[in-house]
N, C-alpha and C. Protein backbone atom coordinates (compact mmCIF):
# COMPACT_ATOMS: atom_id res chain seq x y z
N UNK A 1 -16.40 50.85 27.81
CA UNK A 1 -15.77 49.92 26.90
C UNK A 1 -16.54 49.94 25.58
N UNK A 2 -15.88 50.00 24.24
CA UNK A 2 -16.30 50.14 23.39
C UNK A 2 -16.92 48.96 22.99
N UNK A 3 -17.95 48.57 21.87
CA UNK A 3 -18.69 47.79 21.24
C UNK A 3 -18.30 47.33 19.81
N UNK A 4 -17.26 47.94 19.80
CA UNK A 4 -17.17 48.02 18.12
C UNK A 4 -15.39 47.91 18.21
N UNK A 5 -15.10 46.84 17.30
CA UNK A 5 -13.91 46.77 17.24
C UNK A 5 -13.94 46.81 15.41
N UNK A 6 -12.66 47.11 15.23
CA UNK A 6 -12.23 47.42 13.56
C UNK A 6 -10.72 46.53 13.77
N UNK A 7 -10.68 45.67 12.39
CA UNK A 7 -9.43 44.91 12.30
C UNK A 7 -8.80 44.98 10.80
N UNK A 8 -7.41 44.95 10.48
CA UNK A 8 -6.97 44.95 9.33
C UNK A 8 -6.02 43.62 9.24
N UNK A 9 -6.59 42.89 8.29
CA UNK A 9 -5.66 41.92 7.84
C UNK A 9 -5.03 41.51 6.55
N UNK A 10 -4.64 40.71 5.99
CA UNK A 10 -4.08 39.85 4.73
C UNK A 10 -5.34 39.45 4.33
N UNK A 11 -6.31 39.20 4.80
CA UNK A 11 -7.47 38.93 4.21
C UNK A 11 -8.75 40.35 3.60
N UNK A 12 -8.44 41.52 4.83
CA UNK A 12 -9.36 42.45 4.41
C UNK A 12 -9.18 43.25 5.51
N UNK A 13 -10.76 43.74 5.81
CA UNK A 13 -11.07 45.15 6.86
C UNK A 13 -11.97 44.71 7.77
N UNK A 14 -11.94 44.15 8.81
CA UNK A 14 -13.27 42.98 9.07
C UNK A 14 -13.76 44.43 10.26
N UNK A 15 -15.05 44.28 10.85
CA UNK A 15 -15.79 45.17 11.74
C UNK A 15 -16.66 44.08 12.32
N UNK A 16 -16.10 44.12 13.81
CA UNK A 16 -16.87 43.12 14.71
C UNK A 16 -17.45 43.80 15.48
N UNK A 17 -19.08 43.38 16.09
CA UNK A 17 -19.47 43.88 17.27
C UNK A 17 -19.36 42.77 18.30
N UNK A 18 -19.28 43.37 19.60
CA UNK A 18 -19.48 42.89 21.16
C UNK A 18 -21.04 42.51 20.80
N UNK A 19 -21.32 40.96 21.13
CA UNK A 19 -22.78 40.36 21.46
C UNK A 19 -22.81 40.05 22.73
N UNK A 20 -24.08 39.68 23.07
CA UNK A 20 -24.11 38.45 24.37
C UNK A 20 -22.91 37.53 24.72
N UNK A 21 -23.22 37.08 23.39
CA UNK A 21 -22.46 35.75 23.19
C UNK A 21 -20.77 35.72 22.91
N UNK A 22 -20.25 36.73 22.73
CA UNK A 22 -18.95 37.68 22.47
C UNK A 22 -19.04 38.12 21.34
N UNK A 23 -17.66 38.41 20.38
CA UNK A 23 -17.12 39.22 19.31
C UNK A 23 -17.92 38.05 18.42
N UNK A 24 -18.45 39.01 17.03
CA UNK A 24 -19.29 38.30 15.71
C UNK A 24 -18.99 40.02 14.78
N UNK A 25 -18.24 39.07 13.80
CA UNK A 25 -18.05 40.17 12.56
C UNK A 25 -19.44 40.56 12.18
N UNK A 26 -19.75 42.02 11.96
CA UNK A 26 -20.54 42.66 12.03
C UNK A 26 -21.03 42.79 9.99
N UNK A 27 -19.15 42.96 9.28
CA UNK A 27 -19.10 43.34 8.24
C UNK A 27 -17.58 42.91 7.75
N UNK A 28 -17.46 42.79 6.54
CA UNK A 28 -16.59 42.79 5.89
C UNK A 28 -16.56 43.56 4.66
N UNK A 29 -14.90 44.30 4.78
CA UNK A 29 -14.63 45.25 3.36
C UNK A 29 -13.36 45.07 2.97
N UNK A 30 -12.92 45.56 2.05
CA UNK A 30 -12.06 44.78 0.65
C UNK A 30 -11.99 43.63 0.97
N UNK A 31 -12.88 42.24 0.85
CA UNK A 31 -12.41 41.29 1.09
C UNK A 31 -11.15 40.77 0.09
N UNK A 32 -10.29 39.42 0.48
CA UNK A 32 -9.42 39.75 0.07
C UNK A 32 -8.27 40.35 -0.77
N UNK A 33 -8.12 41.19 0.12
CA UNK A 33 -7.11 42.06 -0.47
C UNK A 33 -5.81 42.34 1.37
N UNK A 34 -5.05 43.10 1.21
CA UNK A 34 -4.08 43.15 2.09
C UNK A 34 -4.21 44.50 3.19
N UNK A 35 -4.88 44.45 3.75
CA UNK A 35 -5.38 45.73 4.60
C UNK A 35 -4.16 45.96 5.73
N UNK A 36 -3.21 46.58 5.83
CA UNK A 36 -2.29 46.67 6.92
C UNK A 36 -2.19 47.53 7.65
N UNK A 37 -3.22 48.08 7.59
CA UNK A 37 -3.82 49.75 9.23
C UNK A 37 -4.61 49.81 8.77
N UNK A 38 -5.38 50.26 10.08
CA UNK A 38 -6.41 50.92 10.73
C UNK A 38 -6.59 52.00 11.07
N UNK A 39 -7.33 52.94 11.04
CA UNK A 39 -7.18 54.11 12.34
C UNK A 39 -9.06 54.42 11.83
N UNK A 40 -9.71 54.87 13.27
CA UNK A 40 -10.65 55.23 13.54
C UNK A 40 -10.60 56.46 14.27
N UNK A 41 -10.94 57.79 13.32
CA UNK A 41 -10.74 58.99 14.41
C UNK A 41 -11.90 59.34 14.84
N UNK A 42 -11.74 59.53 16.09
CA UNK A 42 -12.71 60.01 17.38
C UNK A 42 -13.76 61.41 17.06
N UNK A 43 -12.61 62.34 16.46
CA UNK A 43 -13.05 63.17 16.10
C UNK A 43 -14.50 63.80 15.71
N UNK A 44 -14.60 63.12 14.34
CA UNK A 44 -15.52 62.86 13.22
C UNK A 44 -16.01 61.51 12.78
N UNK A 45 -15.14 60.47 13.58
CA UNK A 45 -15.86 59.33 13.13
C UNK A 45 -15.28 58.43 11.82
N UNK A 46 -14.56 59.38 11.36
CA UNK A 46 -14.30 58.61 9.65
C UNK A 46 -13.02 57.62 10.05
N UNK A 47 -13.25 56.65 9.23
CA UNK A 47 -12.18 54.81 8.85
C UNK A 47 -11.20 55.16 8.18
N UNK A 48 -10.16 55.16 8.28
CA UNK A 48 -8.94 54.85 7.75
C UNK A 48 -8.58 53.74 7.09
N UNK A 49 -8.00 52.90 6.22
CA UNK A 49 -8.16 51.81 5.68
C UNK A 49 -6.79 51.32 4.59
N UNK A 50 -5.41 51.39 5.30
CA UNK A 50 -4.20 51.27 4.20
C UNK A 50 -4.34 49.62 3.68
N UNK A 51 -4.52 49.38 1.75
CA UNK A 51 -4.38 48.35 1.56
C UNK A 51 -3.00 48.64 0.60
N UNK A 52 -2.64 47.39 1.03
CA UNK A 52 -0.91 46.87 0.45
C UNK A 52 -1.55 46.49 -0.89
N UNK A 53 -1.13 46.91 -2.01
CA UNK A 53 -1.64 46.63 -3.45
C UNK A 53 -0.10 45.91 -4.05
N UNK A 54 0.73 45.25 -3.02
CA UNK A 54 1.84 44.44 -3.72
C UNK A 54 2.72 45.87 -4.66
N UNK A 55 3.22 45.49 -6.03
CA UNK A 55 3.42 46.21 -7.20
C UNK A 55 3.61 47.29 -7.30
N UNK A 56 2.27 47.77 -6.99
CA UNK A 56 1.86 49.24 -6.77
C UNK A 56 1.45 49.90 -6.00
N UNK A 57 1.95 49.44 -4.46
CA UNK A 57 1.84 50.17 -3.16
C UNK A 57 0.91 50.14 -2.65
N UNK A 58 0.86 51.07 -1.38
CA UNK A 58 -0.32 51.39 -0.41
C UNK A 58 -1.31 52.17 -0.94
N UNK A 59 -2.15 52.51 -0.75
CA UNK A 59 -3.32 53.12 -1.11
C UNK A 59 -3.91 53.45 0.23
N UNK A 60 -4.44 54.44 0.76
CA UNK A 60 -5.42 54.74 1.57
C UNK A 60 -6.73 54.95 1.50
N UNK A 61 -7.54 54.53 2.22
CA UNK A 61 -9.15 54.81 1.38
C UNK A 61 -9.63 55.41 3.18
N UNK A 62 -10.75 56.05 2.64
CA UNK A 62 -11.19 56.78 4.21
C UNK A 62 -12.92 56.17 3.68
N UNK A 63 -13.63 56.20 5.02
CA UNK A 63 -14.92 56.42 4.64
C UNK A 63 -15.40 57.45 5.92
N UNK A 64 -16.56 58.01 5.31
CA UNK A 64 -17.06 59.45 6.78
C UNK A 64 -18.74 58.44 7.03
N UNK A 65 -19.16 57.41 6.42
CA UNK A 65 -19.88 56.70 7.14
C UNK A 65 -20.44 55.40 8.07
N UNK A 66 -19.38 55.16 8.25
CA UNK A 66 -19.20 53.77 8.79
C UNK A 66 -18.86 52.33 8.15
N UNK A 67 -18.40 53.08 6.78
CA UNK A 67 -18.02 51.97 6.21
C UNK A 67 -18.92 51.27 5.06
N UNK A 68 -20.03 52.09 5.04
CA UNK A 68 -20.84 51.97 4.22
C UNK A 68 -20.42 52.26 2.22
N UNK A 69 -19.68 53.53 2.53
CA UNK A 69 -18.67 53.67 0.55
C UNK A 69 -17.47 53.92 1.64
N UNK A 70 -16.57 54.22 0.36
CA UNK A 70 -15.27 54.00 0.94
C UNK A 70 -14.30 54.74 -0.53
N UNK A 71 -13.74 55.55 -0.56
CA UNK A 71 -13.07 56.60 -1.24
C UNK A 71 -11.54 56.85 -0.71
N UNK A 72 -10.78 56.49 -2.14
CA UNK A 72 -9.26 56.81 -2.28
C UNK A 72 -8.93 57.74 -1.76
N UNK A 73 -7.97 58.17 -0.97
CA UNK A 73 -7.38 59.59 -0.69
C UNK A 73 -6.59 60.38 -1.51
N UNK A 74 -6.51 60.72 -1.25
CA UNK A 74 -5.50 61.50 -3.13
C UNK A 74 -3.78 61.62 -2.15
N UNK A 75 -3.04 61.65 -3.08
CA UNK A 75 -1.41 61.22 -2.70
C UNK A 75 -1.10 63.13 -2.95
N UNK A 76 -0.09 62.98 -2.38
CA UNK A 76 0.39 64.48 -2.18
C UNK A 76 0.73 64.71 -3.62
N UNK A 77 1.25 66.00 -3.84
CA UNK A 77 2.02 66.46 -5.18
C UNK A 77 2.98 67.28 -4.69
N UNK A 78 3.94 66.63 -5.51
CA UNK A 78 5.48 66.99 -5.08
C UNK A 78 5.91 68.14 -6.29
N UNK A 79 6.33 68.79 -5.90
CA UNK A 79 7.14 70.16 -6.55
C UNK A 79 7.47 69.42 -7.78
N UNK A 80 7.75 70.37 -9.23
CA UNK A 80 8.59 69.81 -10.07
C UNK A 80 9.91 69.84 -10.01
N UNK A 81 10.96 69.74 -10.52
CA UNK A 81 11.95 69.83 -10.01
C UNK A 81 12.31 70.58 -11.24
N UNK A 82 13.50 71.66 -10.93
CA UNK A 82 13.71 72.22 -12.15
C UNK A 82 15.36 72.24 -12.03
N UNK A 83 15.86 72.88 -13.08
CA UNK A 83 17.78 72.34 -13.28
C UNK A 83 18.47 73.60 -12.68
């Protein structure tokens, strides 16, 4: 059983650990702001992190250290379109 839980809310990116005593947020990132996924890959380890920016959409941010920085993903590029 894991020790480490990761949560996304309307408030942020919260990171709780398992204590004695139970679950105690470990950390908090974008505090508020609109965090609406998660994903933690097994893989390599790196955070996933979609915040709802209202206006101007989702944004994804990854981090490869536990949350320590935390870096935009870059958005695809779509063909130009020609006539």
């Amino acid at each position: 059983m894991s020790n480490l839980l990761h949560v996304a809310t309307r408030k942020g990116f919260f990171s709780l650990k398992r204590e004695a005593s139970g679950w105690e947020i470990s950390k908090v990132d974008f505090p508020g702001q609109n965090a609406t996924m998660s994903l933690h890959d097994p893989r390599d380890g790196t955070l996933y992190v979609a915040l709802d920016h209202g206006h101007f959409g989702v944004k994804l941010h990854r981090s490869g250290d536990e949350g320590r920085t935390w870096e935009e993903c870059g958005v695809p590029v779509f063909p130009k379109l020609t006539d």
